[in-house]
N, C-alpha and C. Protein backbone atom coordinates (compact mmCIF):
# COMPACT_ATOMS: atom_id res chain seq x y z
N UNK A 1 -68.32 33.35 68.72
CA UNK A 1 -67.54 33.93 69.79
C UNK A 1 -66.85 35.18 69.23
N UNK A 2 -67.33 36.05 70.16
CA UNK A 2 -66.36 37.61 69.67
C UNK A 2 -65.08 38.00 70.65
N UNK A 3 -64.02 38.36 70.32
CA UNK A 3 -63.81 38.86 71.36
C UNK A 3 -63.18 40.35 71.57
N UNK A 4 -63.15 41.52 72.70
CA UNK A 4 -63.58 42.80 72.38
C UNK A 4 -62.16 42.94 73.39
N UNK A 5 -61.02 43.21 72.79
CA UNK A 5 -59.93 44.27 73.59
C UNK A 5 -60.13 45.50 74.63
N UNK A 6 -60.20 45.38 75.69
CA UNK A 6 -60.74 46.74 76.38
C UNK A 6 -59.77 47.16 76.79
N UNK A 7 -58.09 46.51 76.99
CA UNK A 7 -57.02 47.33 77.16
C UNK A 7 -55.96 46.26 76.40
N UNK A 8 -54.98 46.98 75.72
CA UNK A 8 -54.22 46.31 75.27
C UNK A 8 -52.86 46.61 75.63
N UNK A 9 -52.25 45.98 76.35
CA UNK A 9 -50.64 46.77 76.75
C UNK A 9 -49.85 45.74 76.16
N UNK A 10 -48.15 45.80 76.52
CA UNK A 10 -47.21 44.93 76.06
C UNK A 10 -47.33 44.13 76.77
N UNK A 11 -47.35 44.14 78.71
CA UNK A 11 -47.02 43.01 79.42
C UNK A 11 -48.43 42.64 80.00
N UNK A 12 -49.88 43.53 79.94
CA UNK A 12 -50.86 43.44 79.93
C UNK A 12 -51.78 43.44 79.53
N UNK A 13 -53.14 42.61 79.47
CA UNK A 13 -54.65 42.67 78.52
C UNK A 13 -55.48 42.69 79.27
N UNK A 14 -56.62 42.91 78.33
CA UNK A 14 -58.27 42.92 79.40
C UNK A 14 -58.75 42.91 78.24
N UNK A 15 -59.96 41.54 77.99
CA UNK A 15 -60.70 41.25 76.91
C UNK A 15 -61.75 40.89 77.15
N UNK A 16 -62.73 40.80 76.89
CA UNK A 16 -64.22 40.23 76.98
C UNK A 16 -64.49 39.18 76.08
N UNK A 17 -64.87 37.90 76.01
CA UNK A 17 -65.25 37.01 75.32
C UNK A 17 -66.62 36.83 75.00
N UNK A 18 -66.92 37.58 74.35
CA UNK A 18 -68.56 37.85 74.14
C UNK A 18 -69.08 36.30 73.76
N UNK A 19 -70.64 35.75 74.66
CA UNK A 19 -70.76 34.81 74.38
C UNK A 19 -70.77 33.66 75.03
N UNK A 20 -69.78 33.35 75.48
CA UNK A 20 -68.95 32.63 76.51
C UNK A 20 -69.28 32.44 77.89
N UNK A 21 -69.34 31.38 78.59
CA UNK A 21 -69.09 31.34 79.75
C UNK A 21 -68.27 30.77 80.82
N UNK A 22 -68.68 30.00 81.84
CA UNK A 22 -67.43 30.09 83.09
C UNK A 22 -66.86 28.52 82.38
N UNK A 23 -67.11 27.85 81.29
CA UNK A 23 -66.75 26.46 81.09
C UNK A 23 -65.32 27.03 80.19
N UNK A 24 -65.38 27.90 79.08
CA UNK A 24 -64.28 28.26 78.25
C UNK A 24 -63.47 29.06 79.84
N UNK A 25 -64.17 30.00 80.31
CA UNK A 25 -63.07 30.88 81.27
C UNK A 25 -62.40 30.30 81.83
N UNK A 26 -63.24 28.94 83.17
CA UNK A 26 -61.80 28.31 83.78
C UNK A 26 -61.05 27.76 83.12
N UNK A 27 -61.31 27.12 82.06
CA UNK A 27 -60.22 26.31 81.26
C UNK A 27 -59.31 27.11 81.13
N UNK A 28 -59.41 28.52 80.22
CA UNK A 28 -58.10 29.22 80.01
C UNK A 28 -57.91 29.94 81.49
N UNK A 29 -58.09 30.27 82.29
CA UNK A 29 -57.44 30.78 83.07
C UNK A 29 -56.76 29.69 84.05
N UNK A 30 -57.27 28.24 83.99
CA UNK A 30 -56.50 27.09 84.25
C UNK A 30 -54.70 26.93 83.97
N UNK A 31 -55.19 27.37 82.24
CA UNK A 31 -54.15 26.85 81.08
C UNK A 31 -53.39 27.96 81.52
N UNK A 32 -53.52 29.36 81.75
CA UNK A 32 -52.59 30.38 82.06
C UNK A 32 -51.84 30.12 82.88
N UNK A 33 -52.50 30.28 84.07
CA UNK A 33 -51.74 29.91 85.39
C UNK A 33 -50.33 28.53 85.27
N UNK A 34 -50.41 27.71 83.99
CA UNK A 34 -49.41 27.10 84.19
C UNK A 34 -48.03 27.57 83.56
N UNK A 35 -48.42 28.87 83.11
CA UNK A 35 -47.11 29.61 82.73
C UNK A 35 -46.36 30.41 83.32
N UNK A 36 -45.28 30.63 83.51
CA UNK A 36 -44.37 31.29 84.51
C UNK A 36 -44.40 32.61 84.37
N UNK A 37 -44.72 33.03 83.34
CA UNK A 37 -44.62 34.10 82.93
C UNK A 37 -45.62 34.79 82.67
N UNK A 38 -46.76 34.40 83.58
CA UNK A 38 -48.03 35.03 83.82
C UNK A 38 -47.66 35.30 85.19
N UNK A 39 -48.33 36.11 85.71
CA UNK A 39 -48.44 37.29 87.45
C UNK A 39 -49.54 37.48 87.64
N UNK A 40 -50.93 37.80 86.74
CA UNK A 40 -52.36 37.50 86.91
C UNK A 40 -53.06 37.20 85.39
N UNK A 41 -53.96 36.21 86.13
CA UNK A 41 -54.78 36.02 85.31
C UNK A 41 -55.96 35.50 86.00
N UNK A 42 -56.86 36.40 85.58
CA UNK A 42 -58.51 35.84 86.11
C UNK A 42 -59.66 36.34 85.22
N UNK A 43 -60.74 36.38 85.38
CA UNK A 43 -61.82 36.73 84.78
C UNK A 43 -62.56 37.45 85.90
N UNK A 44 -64.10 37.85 85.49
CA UNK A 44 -65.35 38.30 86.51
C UNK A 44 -66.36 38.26 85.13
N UNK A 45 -67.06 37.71 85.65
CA UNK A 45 -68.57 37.83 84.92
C UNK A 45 -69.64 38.65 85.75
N UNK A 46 -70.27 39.60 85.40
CA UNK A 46 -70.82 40.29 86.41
C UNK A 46 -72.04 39.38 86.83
N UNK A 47 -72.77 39.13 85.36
CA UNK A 47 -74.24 38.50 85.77
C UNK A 47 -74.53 37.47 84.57
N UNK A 48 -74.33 35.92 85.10
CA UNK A 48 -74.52 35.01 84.24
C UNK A 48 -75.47 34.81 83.44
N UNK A 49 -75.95 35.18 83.08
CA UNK A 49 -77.39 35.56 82.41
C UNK A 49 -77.14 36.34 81.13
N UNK A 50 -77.02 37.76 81.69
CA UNK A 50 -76.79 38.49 80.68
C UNK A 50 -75.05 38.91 80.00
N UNK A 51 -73.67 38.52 80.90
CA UNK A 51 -72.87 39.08 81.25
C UNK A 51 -71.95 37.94 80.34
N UNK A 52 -70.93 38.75 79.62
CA UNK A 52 -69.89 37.60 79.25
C UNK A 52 -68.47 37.54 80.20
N UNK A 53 -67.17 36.44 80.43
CA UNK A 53 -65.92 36.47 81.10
C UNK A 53 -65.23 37.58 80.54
N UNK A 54 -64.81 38.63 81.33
CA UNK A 54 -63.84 39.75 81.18
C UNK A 54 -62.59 39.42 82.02
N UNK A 55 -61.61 39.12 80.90
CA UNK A 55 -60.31 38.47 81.47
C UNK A 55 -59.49 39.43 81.43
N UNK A 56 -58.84 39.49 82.76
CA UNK A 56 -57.42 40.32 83.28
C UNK A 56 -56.27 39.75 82.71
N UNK A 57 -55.00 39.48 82.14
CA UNK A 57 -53.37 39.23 81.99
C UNK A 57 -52.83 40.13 81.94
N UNK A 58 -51.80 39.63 83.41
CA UNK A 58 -50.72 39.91 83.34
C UNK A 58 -49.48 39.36 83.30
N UNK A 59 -48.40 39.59 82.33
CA UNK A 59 -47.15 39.08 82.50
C UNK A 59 -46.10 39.68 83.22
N UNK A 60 -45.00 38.80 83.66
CA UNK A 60 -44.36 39.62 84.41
C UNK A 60 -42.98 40.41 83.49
N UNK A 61 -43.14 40.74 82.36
CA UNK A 61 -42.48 41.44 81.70
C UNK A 61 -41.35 40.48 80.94
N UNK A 62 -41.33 39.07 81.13
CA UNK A 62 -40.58 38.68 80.12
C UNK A 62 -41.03 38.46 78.75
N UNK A 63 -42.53 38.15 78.74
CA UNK A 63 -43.02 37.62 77.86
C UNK A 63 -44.72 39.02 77.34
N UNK A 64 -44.96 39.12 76.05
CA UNK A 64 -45.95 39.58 75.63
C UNK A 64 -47.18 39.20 76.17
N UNK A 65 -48.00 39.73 76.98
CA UNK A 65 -49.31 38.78 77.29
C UNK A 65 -50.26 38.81 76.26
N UNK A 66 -50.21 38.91 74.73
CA UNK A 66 -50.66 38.67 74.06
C UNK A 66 -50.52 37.44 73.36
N UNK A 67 -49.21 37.25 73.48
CA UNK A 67 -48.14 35.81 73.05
C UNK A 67 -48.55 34.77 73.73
N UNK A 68 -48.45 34.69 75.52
CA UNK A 68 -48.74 34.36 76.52
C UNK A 68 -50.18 34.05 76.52
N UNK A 69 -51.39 34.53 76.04
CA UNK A 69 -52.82 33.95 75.67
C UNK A 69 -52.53 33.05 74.51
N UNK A 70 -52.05 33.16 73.23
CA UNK A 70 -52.00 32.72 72.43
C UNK A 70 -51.24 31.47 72.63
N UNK A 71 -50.10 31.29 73.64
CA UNK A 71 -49.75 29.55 73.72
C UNK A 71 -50.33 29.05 74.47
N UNK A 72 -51.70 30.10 75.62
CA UNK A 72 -52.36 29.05 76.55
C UNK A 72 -53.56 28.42 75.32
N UNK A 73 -53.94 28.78 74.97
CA UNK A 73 -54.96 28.69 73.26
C UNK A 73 -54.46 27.50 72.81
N UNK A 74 -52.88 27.65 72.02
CA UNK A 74 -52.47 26.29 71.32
C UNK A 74 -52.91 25.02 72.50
N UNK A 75 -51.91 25.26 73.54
CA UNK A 75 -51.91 23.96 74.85
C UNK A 75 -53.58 23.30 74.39
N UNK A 76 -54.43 24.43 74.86
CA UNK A 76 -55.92 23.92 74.86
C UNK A 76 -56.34 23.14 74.16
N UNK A 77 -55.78 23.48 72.73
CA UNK A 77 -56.35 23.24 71.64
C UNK A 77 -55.73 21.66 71.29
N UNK A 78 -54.52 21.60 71.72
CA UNK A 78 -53.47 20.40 71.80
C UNK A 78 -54.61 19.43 72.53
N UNK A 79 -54.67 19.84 74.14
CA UNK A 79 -54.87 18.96 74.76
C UNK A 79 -56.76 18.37 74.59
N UNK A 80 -57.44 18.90 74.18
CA UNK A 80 -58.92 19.05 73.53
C UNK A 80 -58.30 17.54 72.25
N UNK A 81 -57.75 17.80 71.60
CA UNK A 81 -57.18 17.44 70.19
C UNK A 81 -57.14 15.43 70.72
N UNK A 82 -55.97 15.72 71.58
CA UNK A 82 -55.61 14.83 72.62
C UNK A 82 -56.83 13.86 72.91
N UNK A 83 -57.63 14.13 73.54
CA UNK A 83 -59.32 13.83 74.26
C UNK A 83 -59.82 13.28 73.03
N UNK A 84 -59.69 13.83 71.96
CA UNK A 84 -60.87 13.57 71.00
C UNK A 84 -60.20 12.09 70.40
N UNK A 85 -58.67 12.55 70.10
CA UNK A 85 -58.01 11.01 69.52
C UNK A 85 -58.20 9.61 70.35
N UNK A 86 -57.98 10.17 72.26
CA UNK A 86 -58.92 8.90 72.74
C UNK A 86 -59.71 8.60 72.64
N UNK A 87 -60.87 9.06 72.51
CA UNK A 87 -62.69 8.80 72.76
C UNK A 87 -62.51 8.35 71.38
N UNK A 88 -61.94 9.05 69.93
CA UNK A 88 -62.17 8.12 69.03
C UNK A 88 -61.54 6.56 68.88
N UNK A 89 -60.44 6.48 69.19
CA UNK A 89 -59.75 4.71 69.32
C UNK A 89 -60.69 4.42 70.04
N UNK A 90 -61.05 4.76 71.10
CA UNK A 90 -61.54 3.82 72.50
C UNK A 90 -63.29 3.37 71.41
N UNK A 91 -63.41 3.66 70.94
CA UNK A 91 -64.76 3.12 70.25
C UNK A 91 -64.59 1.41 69.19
């Protein structure tokens, strides 16, 4: 997985996740949306085939939306973490 900065601001981003498709995108744009301090967040893939998720953030100026990707990331990574410790007991 690559991923390619196409704008980088303080309270805004736009990145491409080279690679990737709509299974990683909704998740994080799931995980975004539960922060307050996001105002947009979405993706567009032009053409599933050839095309990777090009994600929009925006914050509403309290918080870095660079910061703001990076704790929707941890959550993920938490709650993934989470999943795996059940499926392993439950065996």
């Amino acid at each position: 997985m690559e991923i390619k900065f196409i704008e980088k601001e303080n309270s805004r981003i736009k990145f491409e996740i080279k690679g990737e498709d709509h299974s990683l995108a909704n998740s994080l744009r799931d995980e975004l949306w539960k922060d307050n301090t996001i105002d947009i967040a979405g993706y567009n893939i032009e053409h599933p085939l050839v095309s990777s998720p090009v994600f929009s953030i925006q914050t509403n100026g309290k918080e870095n939306a660079k910061k703001s990707l990076l704790n929707a990331i941890d959550r993920i990574k938490k709650r993934n973490k989470e999943l795996l410790d059940r499926i392993n007991k439950s065996k």
